[in-house]
N, C-alpha and C. Protein backbone atom coordinates (compact mmCIF):
# COMPACT_ATOMS: atom_id res chain seq x y z
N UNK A 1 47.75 15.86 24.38
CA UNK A 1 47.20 15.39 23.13
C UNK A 1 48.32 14.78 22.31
N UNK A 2 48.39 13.29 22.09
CA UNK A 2 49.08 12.89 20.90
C UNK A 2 48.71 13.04 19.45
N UNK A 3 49.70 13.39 18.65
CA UNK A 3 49.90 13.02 17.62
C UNK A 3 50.18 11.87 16.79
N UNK A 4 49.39 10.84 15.77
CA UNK A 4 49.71 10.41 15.47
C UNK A 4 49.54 10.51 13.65
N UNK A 5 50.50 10.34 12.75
CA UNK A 5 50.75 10.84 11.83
C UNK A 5 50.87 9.34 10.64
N UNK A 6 51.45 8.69 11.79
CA UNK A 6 50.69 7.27 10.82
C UNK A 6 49.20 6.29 10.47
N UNK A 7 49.02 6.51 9.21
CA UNK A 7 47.97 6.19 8.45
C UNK A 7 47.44 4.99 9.18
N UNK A 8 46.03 4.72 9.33
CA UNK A 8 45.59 3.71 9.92
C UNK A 8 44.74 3.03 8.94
N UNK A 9 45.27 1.75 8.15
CA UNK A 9 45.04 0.89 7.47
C UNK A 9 44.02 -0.54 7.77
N UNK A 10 43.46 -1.15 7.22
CA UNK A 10 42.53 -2.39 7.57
C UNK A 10 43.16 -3.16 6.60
N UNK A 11 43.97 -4.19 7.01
CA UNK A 11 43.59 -5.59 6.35
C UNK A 11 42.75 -5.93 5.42
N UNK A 12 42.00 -5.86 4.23
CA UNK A 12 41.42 -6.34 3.34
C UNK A 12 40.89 -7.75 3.69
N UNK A 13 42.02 -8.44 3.66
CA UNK A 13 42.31 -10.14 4.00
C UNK A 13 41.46 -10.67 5.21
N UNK A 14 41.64 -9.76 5.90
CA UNK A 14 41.03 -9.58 7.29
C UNK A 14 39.24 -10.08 7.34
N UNK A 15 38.91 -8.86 6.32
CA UNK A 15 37.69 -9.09 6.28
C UNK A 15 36.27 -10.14 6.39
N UNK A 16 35.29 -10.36 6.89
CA UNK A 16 34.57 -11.28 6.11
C UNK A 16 33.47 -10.55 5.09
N UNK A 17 33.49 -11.47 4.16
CA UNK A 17 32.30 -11.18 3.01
C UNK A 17 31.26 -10.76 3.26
N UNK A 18 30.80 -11.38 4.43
CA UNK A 18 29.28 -10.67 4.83
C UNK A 18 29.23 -10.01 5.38
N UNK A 19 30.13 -8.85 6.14
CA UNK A 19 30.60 -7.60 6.93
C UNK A 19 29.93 -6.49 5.41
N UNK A 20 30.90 -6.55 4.10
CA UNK A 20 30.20 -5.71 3.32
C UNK A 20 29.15 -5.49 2.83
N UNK A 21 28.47 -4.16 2.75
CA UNK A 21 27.13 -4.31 1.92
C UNK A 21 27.22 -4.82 0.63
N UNK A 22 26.04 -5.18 0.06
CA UNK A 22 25.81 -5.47 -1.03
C UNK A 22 25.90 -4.65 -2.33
N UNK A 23 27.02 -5.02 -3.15
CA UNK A 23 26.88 -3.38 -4.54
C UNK A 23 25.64 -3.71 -5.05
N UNK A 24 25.21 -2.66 -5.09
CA UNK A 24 24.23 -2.26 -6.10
C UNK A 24 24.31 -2.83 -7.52
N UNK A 25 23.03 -3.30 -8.40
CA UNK A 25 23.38 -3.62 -9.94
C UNK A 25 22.90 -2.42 -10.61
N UNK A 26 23.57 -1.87 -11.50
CA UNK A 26 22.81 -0.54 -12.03
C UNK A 26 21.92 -0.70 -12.62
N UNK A 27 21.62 -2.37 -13.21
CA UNK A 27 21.06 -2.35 -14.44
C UNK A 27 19.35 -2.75 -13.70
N UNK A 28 19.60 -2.76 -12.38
CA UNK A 28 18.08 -3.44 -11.72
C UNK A 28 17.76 -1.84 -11.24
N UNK A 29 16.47 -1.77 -11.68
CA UNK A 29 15.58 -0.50 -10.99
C UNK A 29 15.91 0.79 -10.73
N UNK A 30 15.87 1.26 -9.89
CA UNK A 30 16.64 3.06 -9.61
C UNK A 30 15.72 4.01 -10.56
N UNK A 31 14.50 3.74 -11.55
CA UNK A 31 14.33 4.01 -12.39
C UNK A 31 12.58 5.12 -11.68
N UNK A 32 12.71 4.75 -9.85
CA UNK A 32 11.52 4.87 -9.62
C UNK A 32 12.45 6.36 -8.74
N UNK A 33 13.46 6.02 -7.96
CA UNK A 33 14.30 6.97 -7.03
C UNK A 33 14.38 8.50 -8.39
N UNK A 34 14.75 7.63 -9.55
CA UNK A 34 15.10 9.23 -10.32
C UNK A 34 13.95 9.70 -10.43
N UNK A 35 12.77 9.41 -10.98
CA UNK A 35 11.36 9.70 -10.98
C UNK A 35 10.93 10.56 -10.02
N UNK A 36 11.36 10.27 -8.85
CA UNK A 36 10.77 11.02 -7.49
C UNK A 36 11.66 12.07 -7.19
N UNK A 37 13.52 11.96 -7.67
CA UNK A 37 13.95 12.98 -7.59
C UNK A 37 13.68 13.88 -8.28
N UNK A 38 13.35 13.64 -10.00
CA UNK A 38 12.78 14.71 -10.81
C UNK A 38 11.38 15.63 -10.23
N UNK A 39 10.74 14.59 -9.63
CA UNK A 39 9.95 15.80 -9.29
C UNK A 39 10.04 16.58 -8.23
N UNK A 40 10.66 15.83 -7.18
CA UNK A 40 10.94 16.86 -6.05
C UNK A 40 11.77 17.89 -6.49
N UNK A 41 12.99 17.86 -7.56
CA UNK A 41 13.21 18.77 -7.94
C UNK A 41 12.80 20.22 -8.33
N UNK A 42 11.72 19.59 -9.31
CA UNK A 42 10.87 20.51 -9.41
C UNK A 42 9.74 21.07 -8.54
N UNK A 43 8.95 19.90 -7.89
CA UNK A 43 8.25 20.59 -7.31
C UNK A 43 8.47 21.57 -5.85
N UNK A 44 9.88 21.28 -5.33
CA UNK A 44 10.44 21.99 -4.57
C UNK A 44 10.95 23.27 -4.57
N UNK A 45 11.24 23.81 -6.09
CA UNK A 45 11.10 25.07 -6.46
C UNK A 45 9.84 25.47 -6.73
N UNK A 46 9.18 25.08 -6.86
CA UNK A 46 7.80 25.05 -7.51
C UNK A 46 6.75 25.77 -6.07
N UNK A 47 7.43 25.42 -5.06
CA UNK A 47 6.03 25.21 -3.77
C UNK A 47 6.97 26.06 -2.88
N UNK A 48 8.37 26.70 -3.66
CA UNK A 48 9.05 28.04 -3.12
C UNK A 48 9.83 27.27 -1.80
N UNK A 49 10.11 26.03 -1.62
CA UNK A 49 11.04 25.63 -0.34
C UNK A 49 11.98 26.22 -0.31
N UNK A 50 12.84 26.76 -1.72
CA UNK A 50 14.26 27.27 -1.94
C UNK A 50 13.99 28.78 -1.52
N UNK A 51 13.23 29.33 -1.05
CA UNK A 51 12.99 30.39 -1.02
C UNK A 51 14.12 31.49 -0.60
N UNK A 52 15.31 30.76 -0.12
CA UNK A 52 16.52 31.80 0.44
C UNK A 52 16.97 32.11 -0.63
N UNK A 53 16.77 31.21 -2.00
CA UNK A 53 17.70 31.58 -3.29
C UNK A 53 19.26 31.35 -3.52
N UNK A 54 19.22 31.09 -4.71
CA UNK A 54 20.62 30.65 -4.94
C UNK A 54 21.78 30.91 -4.20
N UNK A 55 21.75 32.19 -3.27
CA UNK A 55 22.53 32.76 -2.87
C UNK A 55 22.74 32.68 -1.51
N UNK A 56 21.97 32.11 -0.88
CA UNK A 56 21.20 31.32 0.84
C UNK A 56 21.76 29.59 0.62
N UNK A 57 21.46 29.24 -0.71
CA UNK A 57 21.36 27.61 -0.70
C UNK A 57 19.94 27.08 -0.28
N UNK A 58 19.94 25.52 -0.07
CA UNK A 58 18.19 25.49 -0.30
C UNK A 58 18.30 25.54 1.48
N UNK A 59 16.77 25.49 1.84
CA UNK A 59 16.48 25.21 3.04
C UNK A 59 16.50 24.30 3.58
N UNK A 60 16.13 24.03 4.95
CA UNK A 60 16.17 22.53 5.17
C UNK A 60 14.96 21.88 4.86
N UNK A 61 13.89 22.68 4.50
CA UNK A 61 12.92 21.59 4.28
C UNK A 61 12.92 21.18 2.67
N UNK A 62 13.60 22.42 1.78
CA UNK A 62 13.88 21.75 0.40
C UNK A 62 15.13 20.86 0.34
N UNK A 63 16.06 20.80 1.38
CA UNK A 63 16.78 19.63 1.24
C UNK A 63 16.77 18.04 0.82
N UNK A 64 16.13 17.63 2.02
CA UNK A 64 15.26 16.66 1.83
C UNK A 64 14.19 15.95 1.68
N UNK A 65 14.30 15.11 0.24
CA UNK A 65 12.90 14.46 -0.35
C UNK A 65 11.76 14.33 0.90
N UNK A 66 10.75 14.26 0.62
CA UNK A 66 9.86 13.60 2.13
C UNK A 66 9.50 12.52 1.55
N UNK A 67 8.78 12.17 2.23
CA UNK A 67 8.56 10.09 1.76
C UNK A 67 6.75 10.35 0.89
N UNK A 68 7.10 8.83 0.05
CA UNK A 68 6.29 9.05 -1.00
C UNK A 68 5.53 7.72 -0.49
N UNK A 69 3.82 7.79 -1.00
CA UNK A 69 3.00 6.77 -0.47
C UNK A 69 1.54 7.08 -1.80
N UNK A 70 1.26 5.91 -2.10
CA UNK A 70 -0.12 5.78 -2.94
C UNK A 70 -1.27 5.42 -1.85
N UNK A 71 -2.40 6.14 -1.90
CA UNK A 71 -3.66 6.18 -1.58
C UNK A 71 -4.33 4.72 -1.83
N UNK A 72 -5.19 4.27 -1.04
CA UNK A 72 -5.89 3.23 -1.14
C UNK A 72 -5.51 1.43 -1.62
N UNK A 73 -5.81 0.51 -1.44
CA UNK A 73 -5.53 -0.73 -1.76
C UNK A 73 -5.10 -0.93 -3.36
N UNK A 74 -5.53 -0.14 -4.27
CA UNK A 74 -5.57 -0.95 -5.88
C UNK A 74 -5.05 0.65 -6.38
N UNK A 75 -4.02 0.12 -7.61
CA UNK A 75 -3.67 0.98 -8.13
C UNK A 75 -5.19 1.98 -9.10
N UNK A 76 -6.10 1.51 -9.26
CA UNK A 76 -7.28 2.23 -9.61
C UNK A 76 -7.99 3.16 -8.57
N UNK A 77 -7.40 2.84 -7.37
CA UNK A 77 -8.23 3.61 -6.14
C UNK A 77 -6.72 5.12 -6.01
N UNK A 78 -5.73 4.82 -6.42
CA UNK A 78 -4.41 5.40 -6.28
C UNK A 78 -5.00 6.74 -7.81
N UNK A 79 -4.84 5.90 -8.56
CA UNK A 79 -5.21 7.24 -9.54
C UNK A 79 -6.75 7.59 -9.50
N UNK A 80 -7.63 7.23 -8.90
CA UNK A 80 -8.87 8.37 -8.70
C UNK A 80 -8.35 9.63 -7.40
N UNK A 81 -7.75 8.83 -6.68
CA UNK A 81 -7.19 10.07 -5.44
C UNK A 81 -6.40 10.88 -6.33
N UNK A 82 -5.03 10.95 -6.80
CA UNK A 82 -4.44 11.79 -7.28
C UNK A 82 -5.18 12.49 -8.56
N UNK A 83 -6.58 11.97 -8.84
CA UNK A 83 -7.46 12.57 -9.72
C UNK A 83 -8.09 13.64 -9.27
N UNK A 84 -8.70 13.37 -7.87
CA UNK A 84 -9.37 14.14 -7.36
C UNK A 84 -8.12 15.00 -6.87
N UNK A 85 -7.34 15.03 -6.24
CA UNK A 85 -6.48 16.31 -6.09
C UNK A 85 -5.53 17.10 -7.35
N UNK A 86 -6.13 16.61 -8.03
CA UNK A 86 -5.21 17.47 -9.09
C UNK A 86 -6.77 18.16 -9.59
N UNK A 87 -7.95 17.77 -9.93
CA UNK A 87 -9.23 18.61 -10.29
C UNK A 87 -9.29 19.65 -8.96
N UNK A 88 -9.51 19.02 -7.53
CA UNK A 88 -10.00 20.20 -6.95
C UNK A 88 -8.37 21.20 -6.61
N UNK A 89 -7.44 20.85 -6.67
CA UNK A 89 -5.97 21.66 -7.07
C UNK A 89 -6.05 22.19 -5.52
N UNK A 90 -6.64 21.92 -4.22
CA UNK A 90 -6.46 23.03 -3.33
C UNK A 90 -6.44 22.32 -2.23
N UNK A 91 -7.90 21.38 -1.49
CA UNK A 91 -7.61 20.63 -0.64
C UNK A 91 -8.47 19.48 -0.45
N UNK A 92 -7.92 18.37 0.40
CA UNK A 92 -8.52 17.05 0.37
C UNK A 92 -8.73 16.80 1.78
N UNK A 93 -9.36 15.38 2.15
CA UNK A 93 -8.72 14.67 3.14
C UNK A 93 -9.01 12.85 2.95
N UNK A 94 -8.14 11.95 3.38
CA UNK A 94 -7.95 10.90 3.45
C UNK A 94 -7.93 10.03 4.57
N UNK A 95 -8.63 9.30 4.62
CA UNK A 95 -8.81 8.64 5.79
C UNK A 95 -8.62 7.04 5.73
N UNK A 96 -8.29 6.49 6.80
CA UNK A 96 -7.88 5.30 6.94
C UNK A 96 -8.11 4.81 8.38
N UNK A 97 -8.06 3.57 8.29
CA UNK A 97 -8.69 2.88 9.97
C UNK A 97 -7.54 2.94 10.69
N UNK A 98 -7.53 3.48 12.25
CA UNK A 98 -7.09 3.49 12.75
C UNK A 98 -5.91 2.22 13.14
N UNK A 99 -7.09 1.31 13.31
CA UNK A 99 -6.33 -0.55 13.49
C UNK A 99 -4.95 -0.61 12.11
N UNK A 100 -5.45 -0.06 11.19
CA UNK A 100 -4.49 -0.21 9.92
C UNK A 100 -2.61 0.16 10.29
N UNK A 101 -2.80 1.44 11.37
CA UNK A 101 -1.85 2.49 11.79
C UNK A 101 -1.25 1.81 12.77
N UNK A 102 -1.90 1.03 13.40
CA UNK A 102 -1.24 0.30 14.97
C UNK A 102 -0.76 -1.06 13.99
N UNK A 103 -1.69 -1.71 13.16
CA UNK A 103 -1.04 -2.84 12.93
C UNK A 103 0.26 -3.04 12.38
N UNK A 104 0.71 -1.88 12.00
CA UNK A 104 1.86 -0.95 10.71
C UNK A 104 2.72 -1.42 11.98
N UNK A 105 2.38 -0.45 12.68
CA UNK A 105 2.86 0.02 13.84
C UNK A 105 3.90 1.34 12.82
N UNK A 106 3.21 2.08 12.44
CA UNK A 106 3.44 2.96 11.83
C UNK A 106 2.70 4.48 12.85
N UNK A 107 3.49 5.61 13.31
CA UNK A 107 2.78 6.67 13.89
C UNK A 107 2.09 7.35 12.96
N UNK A 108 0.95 7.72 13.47
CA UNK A 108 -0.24 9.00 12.83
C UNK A 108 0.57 9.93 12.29
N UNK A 109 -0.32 10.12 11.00
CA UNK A 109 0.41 11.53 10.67
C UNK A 109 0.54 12.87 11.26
N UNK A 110 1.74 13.91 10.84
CA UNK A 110 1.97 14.82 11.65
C UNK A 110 1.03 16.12 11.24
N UNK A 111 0.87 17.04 11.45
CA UNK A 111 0.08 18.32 11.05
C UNK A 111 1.57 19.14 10.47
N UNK A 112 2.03 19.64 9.43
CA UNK A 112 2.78 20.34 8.56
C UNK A 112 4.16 18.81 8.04
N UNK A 113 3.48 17.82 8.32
CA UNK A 113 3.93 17.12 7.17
C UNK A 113 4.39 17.06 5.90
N UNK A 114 5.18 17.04 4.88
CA UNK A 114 5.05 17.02 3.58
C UNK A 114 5.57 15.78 2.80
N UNK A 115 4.49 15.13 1.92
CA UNK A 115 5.16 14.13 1.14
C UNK A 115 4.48 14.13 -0.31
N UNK A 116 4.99 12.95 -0.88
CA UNK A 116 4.74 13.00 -2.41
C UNK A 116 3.60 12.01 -2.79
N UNK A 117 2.54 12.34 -3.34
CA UNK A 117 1.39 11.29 -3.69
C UNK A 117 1.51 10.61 -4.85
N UNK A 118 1.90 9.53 -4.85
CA UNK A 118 2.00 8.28 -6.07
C UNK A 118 0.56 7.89 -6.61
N UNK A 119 0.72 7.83 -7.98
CA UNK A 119 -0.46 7.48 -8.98
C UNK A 119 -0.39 6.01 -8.82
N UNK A 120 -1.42 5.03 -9.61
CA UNK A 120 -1.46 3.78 -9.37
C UNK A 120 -0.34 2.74 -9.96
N UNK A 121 0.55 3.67 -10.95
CA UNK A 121 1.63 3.23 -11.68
C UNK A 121 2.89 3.60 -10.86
N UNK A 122 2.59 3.93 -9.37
CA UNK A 122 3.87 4.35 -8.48
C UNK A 122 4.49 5.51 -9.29
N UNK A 123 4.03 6.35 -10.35
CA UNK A 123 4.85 7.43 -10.63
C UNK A 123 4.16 8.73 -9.48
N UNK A 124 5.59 9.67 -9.37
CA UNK A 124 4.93 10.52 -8.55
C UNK A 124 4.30 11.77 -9.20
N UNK A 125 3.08 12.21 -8.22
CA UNK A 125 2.30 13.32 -8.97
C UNK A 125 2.05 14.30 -8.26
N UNK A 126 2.06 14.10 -7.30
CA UNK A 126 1.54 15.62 -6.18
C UNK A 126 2.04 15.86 -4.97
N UNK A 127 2.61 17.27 -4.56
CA UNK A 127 3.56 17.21 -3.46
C UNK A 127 2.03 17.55 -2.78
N UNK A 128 2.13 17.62 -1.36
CA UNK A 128 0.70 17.40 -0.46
C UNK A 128 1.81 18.00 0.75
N UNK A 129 0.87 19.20 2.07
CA UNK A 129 1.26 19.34 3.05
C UNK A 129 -0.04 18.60 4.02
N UNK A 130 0.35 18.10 5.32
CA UNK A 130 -1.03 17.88 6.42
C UNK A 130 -1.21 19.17 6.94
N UNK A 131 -2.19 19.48 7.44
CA UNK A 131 -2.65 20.37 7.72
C UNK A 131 -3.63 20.02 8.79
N UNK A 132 -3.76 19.16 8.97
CA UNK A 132 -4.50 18.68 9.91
C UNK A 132 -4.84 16.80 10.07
N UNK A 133 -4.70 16.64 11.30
CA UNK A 133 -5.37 15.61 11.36
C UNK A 133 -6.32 15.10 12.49
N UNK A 134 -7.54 14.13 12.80
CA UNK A 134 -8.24 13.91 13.43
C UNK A 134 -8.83 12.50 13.33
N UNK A 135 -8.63 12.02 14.47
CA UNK A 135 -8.96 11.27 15.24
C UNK A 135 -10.66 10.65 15.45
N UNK A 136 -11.20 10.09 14.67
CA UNK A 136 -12.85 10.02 14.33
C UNK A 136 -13.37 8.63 14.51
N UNK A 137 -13.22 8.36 15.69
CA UNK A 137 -13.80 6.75 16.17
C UNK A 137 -12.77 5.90 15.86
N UNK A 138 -12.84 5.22 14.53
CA UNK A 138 -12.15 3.85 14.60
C UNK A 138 -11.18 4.59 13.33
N UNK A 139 -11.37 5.96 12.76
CA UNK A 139 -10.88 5.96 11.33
C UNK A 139 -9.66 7.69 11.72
N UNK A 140 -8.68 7.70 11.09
CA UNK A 140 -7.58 8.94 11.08
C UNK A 140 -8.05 9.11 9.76
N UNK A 141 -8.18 10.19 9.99
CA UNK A 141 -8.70 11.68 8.73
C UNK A 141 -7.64 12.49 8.88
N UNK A 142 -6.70 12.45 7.84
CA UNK A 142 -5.68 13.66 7.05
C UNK A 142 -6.31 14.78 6.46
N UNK A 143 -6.02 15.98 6.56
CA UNK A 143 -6.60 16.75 5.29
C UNK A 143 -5.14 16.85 5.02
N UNK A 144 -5.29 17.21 4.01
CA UNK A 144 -3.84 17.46 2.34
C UNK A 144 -4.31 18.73 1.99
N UNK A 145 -3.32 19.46 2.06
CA UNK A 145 -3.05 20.79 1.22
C UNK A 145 -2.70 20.51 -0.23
N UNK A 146 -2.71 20.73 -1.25
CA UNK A 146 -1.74 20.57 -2.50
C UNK A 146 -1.00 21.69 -2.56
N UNK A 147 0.47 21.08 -2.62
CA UNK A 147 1.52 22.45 -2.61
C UNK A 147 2.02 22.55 -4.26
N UNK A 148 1.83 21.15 -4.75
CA UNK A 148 2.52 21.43 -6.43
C UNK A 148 2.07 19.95 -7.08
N UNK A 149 1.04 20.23 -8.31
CA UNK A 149 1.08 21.34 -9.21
C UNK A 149 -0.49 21.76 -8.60
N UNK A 150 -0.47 23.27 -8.55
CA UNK A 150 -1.62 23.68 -8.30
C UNK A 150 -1.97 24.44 -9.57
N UNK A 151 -3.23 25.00 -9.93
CA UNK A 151 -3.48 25.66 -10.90
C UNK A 151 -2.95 26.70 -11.47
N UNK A 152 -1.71 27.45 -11.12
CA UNK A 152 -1.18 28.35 -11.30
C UNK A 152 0.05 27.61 -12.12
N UNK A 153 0.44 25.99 -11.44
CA UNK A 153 1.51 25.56 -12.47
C UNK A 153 1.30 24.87 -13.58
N UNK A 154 -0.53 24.74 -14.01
CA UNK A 154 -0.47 23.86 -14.89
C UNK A 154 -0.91 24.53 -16.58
């Protein structure tokens, strides 16, 4: 095994411009990422992911955010869904055409899934587990658990 103890440096000069990513502008957007972190924040204590406690650190499934998606074509079809799961507070299901999933080329959802349900204003409102899904001719039927806010947090 060698040792080598001298620093290994890059040329700057070297570089081309379009090798680096692009910086970020602070002043464009980010305004939707904090939104979704605030609530996963919360709702991740909230739906007990941290459950090892301060003293464990979080888990892996409260680690990371899960991915966030609005219901239906029009932001009016987006807030009657997150309407209806915040009244019945317990469980749903959602369905969509199959052709929709292949044309994505996006895979079916999983059964213990978890993600975040966006209102029609893209703010987020409801953490949701799958719990099931099925396969019904031409259409995929999700059912949704609601993990947070359920009636106990509101």
């Amino acid at each position: 095994m060698s040792e080598n103890t001298e620093p290994h440096w890059r040329n700057l000069d070297d570089i081309d411009a379009e090798e680096l990513p692009p910086v970020p502008d602070p002043r464009e957007g980010g305004h939707e990422d904090e939104a979704l972190e605030a609530f996963w924040n919360e709702a991740s204590v909230r739906a007990r992911f941290d459950s090892i406690g301060p003293y464990g650190g979080p888990t892996v499934l409260g680690s990371l955010r899960p991915p966030a998606w609005a219901y239906g074509a029009t932001p009016g079809q987006a807030d009657d869904f997150v309407a209806d799961l915040l009244d019945d507070g317990t469980e749903t299901t959602a369905s969509a055409p199959l052709a929709a999933y292949e044309a994505e080329g996006v895979s079916l959802p999983e059964v213990g899934a978890v993600s975040i349900v966006l209102d029609g204003s893209d703010r987020p409102r409801v953490l949701v587990a799958t719990t099931a899904v099925t396969v019904d001719g031409s259409n995929v039927v999700e059912h949704l658990t609601v993990l947070y806010p359920t009636k106990k947090h509101r």
